[in-house]
Structures are given as C-alpha cells and as structure tokens.
C-alpha atoms as a PDB file:
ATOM      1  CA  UNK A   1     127.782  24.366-147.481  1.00  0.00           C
ATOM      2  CA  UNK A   2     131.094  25.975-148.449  1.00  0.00           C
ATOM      3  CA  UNK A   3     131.281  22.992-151.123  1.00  0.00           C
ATOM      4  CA  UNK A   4     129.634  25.441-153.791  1.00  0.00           C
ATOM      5  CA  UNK A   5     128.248  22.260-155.414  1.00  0.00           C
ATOM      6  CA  UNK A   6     130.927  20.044-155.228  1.00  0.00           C
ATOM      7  CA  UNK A   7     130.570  18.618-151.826  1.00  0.00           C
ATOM      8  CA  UNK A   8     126.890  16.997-151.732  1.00  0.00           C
ATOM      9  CA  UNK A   9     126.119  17.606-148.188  1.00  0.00           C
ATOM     10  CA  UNK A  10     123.040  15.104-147.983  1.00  0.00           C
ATOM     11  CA  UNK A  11     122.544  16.220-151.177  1.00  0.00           C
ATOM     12  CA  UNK A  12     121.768  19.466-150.074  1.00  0.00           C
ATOM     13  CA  UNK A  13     124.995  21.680-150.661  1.00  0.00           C
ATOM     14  CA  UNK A  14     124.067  21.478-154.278  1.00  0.00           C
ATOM     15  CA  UNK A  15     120.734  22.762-154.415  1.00  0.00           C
ATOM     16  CA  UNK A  16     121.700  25.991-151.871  1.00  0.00           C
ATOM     17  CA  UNK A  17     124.534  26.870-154.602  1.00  0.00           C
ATOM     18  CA  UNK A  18     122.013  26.746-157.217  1.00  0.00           C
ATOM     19  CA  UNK A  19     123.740  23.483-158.930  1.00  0.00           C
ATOM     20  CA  UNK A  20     120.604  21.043-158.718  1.00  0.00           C
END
C-alpha cells in the first residue's frame, strides 16, 4: 500500500490511493 499507485498490489494499491 505504500506504492501510492505505482505498485499494483493485486490491483488494489491503486484504487486505495485514489489512482483507479
């Protein structure tokens, strides 16, 4: 989760940042 985006944890990282 500290990807901010950039690291697509299952896809998920992305959508917690706010990225989609």
């Amino acid at each position: 989760m500290e990807g901010k985006g950039k690291l697509p944890l299952e896809g998920k990282c992305q959508r917690i940042d706010g990225t989609e």
